[in-house]
N, C-alpha and C. Protein backbone atom coordinates (compact mmCIF):
# COMPACT_ATOMS: atom_id res chain seq x y z
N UNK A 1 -54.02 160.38 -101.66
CA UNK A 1 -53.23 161.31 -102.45
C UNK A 1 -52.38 162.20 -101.54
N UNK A 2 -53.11 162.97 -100.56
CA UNK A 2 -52.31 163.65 -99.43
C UNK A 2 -51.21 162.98 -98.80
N UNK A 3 -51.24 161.92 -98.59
CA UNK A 3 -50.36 160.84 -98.15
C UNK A 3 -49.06 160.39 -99.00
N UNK A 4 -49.30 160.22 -100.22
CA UNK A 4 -48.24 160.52 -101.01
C UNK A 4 -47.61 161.81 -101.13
N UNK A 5 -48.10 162.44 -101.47
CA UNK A 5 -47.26 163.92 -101.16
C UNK A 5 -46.65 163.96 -100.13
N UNK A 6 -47.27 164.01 -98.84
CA UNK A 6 -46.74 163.87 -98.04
C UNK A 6 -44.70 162.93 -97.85
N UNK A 7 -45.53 161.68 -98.23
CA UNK A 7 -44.14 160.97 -98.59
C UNK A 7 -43.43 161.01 -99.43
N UNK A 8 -43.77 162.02 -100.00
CA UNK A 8 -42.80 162.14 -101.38
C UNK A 8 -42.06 163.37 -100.32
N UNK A 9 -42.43 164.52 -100.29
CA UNK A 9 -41.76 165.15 -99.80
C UNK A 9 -40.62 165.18 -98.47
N UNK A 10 -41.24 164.24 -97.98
CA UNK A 10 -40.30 163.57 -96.61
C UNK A 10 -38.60 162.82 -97.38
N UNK A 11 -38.97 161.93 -98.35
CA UNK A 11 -38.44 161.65 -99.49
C UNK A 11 -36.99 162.49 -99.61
N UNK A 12 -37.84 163.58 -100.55
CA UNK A 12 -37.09 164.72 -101.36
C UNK A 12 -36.04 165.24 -100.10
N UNK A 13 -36.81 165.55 -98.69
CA UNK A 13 -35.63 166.22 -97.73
C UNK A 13 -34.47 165.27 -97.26
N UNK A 14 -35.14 164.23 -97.37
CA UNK A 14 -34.11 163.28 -97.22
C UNK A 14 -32.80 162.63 -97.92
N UNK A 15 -32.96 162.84 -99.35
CA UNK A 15 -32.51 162.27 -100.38
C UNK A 15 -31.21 162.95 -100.55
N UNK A 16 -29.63 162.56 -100.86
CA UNK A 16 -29.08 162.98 -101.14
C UNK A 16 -28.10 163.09 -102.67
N UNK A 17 -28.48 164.53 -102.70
CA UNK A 17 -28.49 165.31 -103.93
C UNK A 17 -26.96 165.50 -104.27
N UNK A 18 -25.98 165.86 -103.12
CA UNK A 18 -24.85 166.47 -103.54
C UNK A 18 -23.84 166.14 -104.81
N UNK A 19 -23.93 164.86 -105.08
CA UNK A 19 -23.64 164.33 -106.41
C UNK A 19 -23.65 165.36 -107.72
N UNK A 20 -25.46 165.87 -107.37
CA UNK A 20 -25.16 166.78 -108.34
C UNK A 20 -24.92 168.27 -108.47
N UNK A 21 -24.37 168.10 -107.68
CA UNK A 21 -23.43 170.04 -107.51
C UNK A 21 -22.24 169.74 -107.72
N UNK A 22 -21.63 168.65 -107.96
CA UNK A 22 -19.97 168.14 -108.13
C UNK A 22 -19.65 167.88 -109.89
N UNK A 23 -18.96 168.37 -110.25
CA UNK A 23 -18.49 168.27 -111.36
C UNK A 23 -18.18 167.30 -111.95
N UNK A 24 -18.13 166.28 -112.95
CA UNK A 24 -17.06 165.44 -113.66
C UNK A 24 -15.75 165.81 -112.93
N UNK A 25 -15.34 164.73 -112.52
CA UNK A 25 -13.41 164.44 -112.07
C UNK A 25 -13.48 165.23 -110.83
N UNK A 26 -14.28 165.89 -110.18
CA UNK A 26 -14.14 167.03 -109.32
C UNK A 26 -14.08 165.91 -107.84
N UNK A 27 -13.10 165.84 -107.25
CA UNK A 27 -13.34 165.34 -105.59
C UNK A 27 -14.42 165.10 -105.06
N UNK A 28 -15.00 164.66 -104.47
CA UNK A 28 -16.25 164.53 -103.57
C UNK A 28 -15.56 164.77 -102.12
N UNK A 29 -16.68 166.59 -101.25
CA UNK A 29 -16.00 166.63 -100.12
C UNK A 29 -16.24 165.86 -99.04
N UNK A 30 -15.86 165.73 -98.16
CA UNK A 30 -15.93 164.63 -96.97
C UNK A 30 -16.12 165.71 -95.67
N UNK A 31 -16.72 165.14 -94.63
CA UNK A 31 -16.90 166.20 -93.55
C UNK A 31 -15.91 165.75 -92.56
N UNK A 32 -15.50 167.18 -91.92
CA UNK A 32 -14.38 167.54 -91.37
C UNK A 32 -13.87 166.41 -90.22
N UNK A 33 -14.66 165.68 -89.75
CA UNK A 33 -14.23 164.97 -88.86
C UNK A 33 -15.01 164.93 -87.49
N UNK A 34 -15.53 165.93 -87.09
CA UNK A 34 -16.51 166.55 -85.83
C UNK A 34 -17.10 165.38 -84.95
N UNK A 35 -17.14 165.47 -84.18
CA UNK A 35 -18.33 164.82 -83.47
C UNK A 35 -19.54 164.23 -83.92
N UNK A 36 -20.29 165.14 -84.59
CA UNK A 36 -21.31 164.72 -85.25
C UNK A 36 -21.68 163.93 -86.61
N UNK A 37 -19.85 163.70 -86.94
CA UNK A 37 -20.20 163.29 -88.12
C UNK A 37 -20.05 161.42 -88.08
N UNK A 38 -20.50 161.29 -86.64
CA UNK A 38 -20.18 160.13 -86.34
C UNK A 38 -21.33 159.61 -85.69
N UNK A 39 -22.80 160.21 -85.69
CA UNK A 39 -23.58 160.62 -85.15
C UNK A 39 -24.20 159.50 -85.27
N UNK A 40 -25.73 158.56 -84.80
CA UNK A 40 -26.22 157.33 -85.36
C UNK A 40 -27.53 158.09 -84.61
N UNK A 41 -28.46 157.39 -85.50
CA UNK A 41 -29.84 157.75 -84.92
C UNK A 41 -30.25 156.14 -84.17
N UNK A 42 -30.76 156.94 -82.87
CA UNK A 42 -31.03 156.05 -81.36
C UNK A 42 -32.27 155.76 -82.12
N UNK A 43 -32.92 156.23 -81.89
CA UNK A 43 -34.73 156.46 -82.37
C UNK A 43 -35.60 157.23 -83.78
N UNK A 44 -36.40 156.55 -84.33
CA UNK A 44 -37.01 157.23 -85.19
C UNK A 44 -38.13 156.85 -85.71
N UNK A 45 -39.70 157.28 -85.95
CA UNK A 45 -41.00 156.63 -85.74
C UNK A 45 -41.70 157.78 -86.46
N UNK A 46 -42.26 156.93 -87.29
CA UNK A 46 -42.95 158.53 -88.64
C UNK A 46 -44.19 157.28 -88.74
N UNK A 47 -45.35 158.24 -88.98
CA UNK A 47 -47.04 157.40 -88.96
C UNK A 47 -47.32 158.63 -89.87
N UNK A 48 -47.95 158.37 -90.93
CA UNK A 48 -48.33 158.92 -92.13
C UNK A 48 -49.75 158.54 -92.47
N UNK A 49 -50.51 159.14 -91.93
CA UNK A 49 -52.27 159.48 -92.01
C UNK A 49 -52.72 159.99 -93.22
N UNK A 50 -53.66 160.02 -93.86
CA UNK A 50 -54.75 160.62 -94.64
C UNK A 50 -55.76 161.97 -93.94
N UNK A 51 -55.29 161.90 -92.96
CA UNK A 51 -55.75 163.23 -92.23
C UNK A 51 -54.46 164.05 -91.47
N UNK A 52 -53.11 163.46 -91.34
CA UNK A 52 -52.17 163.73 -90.76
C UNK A 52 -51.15 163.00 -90.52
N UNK A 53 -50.41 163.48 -90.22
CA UNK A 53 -49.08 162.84 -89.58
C UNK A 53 -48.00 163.03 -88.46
N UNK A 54 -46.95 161.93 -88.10
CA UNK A 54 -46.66 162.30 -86.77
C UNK A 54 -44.98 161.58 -86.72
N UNK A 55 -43.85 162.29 -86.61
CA UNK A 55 -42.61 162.15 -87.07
C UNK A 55 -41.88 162.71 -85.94
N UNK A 56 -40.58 161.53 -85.40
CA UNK A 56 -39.61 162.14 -84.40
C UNK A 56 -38.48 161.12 -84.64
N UNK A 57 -37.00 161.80 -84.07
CA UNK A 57 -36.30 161.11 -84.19
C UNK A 57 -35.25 161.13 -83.02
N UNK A 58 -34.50 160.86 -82.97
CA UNK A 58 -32.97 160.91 -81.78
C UNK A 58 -31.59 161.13 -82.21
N UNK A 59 -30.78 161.10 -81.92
CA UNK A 59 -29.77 160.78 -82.22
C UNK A 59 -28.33 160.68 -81.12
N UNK A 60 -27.32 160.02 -81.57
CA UNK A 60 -26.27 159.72 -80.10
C UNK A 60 -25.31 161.26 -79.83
N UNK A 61 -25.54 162.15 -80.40
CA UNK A 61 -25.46 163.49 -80.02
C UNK A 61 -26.25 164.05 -79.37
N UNK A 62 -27.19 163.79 -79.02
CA UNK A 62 -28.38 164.46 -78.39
C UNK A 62 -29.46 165.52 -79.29
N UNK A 63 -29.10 165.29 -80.05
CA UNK A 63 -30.07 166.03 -81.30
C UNK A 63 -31.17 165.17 -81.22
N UNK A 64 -32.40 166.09 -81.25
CA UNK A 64 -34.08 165.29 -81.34
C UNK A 64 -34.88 166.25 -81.75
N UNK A 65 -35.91 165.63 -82.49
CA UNK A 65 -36.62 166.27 -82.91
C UNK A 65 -38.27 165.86 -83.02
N UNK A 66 -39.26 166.27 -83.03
CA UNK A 66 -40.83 165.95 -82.72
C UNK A 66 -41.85 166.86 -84.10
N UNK A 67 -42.59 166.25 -84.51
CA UNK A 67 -42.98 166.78 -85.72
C UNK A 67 -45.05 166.11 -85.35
N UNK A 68 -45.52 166.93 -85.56
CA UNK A 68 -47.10 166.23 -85.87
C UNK A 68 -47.65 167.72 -87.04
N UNK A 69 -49.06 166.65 -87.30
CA UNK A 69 -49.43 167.76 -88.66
C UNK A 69 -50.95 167.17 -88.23
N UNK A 70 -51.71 167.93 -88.47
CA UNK A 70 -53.17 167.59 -88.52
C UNK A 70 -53.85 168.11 -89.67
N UNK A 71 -54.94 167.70 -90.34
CA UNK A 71 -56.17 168.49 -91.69
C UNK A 71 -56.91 169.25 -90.99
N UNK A 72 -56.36 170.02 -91.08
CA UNK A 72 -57.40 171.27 -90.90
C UNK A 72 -58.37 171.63 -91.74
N UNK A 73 -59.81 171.90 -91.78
CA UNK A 73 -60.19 172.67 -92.43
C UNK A 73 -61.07 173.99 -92.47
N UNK A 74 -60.72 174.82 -93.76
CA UNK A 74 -60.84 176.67 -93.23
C UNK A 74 -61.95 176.77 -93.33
N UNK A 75 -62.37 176.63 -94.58
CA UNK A 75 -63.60 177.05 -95.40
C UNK A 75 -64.28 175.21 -96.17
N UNK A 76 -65.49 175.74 -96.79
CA UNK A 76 -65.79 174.76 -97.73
C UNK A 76 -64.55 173.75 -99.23
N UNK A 77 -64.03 174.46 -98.66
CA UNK A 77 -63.30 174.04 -100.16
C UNK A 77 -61.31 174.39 -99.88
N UNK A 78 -61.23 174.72 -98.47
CA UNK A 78 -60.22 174.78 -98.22
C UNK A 78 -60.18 173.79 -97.11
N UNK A 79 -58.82 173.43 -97.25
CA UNK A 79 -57.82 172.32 -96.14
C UNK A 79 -56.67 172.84 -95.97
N UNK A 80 -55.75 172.74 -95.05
CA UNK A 80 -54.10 172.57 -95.07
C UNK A 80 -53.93 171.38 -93.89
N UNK A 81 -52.70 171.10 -93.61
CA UNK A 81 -51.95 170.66 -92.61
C UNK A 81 -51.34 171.52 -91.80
N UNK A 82 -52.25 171.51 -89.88
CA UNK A 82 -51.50 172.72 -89.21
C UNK A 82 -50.87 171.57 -88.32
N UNK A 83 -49.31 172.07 -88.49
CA UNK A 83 -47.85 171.89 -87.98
C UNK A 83 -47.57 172.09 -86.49
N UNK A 84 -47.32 170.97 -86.02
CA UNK A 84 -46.61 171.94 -84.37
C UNK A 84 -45.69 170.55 -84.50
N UNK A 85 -44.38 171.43 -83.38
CA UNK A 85 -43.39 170.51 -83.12
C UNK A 85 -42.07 170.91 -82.58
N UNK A 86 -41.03 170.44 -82.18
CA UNK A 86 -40.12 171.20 -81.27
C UNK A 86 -38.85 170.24 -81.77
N UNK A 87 -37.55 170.58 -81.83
CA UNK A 87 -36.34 170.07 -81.83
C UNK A 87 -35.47 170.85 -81.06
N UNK A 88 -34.47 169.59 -80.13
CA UNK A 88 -33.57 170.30 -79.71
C UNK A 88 -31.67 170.14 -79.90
N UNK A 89 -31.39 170.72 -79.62
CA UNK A 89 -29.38 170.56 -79.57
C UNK A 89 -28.37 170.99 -78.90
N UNK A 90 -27.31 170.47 -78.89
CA UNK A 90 -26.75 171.41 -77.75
C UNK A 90 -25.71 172.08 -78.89
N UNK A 91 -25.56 173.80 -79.13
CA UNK A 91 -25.04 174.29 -80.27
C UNK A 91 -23.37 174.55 -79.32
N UNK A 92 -22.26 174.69 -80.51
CA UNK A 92 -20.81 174.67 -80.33
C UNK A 92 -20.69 175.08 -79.39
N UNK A 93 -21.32 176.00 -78.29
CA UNK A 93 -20.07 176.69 -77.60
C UNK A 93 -20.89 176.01 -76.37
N UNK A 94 -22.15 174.47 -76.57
CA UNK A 94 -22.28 173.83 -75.15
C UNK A 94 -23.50 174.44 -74.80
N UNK A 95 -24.30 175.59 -75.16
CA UNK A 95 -25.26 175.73 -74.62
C UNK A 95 -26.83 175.22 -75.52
N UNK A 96 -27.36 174.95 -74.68
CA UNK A 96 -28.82 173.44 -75.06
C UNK A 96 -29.72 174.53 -75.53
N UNK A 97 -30.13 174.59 -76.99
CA UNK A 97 -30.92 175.20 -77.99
C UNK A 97 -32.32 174.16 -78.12
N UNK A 98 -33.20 174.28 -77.43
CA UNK A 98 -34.46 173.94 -77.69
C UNK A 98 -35.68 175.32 -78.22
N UNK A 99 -36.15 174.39 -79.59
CA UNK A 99 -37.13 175.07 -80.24
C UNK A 99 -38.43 175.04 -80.45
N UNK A 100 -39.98 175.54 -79.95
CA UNK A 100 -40.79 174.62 -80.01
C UNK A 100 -41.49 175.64 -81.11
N UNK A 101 -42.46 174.82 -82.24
CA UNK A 101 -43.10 175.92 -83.61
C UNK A 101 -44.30 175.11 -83.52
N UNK A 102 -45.20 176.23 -84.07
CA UNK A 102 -46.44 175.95 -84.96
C UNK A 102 -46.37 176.30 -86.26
N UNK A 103 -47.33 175.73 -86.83
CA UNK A 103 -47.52 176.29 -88.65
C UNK A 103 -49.00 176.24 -88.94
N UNK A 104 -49.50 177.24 -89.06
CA UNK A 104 -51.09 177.28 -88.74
C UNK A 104 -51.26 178.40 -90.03
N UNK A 105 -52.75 178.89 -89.92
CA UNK A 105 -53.35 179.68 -90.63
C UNK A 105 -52.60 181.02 -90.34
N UNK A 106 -51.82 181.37 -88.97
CA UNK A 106 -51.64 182.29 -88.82
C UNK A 106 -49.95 182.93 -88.50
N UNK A 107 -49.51 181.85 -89.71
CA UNK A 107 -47.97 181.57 -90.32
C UNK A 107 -46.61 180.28 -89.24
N UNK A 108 -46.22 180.72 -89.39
CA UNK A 108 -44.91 180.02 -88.60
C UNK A 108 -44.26 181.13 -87.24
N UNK A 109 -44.78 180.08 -86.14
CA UNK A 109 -44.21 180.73 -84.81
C UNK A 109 -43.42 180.09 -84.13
N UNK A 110 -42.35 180.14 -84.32
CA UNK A 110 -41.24 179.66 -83.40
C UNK A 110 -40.99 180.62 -82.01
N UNK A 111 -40.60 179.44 -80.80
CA UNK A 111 -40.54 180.07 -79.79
C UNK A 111 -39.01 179.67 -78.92
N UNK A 112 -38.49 179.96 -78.36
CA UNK A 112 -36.85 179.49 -77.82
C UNK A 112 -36.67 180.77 -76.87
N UNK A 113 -36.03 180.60 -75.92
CA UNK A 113 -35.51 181.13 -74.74
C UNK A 113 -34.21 181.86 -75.85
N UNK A 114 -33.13 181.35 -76.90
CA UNK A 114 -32.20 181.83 -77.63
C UNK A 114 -32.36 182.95 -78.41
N UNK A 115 -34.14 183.12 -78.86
CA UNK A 115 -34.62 183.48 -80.13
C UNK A 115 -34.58 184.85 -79.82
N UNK A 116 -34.42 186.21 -80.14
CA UNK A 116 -34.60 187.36 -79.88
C UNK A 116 -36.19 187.76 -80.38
N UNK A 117 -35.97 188.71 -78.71
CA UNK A 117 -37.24 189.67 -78.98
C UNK A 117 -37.26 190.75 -78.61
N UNK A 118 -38.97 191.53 -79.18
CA UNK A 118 -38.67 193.04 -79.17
C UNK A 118 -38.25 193.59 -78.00
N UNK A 119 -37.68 194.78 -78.11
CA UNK A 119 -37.09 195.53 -76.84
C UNK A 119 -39.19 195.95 -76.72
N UNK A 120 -38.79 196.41 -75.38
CA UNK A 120 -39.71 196.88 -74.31
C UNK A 120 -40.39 198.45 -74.98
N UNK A 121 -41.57 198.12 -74.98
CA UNK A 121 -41.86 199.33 -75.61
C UNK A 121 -41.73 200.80 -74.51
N UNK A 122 -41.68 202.09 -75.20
CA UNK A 122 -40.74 203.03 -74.04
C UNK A 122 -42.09 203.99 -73.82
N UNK A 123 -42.05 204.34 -72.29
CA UNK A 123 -42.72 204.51 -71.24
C UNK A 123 -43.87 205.32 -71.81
N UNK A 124 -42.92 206.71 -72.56
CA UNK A 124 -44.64 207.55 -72.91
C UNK A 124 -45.42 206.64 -74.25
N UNK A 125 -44.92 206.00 -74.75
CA UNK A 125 -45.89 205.05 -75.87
C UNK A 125 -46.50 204.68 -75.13
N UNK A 126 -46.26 203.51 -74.28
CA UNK A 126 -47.46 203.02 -73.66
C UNK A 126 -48.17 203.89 -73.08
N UNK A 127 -47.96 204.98 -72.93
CA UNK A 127 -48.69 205.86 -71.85
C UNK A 127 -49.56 206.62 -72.51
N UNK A 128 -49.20 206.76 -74.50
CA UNK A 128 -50.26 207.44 -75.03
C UNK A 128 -50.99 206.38 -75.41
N UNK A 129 -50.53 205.02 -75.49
CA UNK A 129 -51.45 204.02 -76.43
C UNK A 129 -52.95 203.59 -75.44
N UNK A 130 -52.85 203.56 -73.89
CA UNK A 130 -53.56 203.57 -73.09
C UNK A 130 -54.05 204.64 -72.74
N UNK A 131 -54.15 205.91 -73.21
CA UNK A 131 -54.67 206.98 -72.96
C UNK A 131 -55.92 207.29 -74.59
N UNK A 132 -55.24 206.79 -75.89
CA UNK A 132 -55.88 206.65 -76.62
C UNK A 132 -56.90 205.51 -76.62
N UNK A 133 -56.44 204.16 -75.99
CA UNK A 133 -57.60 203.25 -75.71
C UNK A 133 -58.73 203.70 -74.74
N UNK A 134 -58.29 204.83 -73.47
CA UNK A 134 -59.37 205.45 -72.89
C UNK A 134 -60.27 206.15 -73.11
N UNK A 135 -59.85 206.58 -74.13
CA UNK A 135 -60.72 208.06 -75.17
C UNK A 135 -60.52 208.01 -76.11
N UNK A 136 -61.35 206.88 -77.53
CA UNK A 136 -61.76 206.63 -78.04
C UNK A 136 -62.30 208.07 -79.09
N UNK A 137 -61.51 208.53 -80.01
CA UNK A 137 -62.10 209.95 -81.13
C UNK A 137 -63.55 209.69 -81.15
N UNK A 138 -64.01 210.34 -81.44
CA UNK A 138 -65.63 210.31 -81.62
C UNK A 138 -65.50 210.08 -83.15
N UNK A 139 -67.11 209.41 -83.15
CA UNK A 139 -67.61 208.78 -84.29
C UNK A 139 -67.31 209.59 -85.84
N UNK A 140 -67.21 209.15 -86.89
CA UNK A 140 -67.14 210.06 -88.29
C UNK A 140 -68.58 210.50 -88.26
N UNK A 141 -68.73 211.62 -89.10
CA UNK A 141 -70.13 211.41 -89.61
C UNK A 141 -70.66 211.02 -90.82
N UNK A 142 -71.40 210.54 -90.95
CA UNK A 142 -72.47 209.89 -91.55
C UNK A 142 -72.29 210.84 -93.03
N UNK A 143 -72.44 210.29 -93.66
CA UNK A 143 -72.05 210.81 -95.36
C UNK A 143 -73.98 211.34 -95.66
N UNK A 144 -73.97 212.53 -95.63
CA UNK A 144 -74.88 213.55 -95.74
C UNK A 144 -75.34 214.49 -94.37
N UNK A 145 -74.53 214.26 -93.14
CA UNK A 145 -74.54 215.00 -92.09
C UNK A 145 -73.56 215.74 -92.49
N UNK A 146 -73.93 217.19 -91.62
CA UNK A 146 -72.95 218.21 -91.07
C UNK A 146 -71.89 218.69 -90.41
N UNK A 147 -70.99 218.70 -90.69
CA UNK A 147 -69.87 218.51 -89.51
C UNK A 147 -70.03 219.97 -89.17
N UNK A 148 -69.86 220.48 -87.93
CA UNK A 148 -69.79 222.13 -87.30
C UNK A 148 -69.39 221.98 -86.17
């Protein structure tokens, strides 16, 4: 059953829909001409498990991409599929965009040299956050003790 879903949904991303966003008599658009729209896939190899799966492809642009999924399971009565996998490209202005992700219990983490991150936290924060990890408030009290 997982396995169908699975392929159904591989399916669905694949399938093309645009037909129906076009009107009666309305043109059908055509792509601009680009590079890529001339693109052919070199390579492509998808294995579809009952416990997981494992999907990559190529292409004569240099576009690639790597996909695996494994059954995880949480609890008694829980399962998912945790995700890892990486694609890369080289984006318009020439510079090589590689992406590598997980998809786990503990959401979607994408990682890239492109991807922005937080600025640097500033000097006295860290300086109170390690001063508060050194000295620890003292305990609450106890619900029928005295505070004085």
């Amino acid at each position: 059953m997982r396995a169908f879903i699975v392929l159904a949904l591989i399916a669905a991303a694949s399938a093309d829909v645009s037909h129906l966003f076009n009107k009666p008599g309305q043109q059908r658009l055509q792509p601009s001409g680009g590079p890529d729209t001339q693109a052919e896939i070199l390579q492509q190899a998808s294995d579809v498990r009952p416990d997981g799966y494992e999907s990559s492809f190529q292409t004569s642009n240099g576009i690639s991409a790597q996909e695996s999924g494994q059954l995880k399971t949480f609890g008694p009565e829980e399962e998912a599929i945790v995700v890892s996998g990486q694609y890369k490209y080289t984006a318009d202005d020439g510079t090589p965009v590689e992406v590598s992700y997980t998809a786990d219990e503990n959401g979607f983490n994408a990682q890239g040299p492109h991807l922005p991150t937080p600025p640097p936290v500033p000097e006295a924060i860290a300086r109170a956050l390690a001063y508060i990890a050194a000295h620890p408030p003292p305990p609450e009290p106890q619900q029928g003790q005295k505070k004085f």
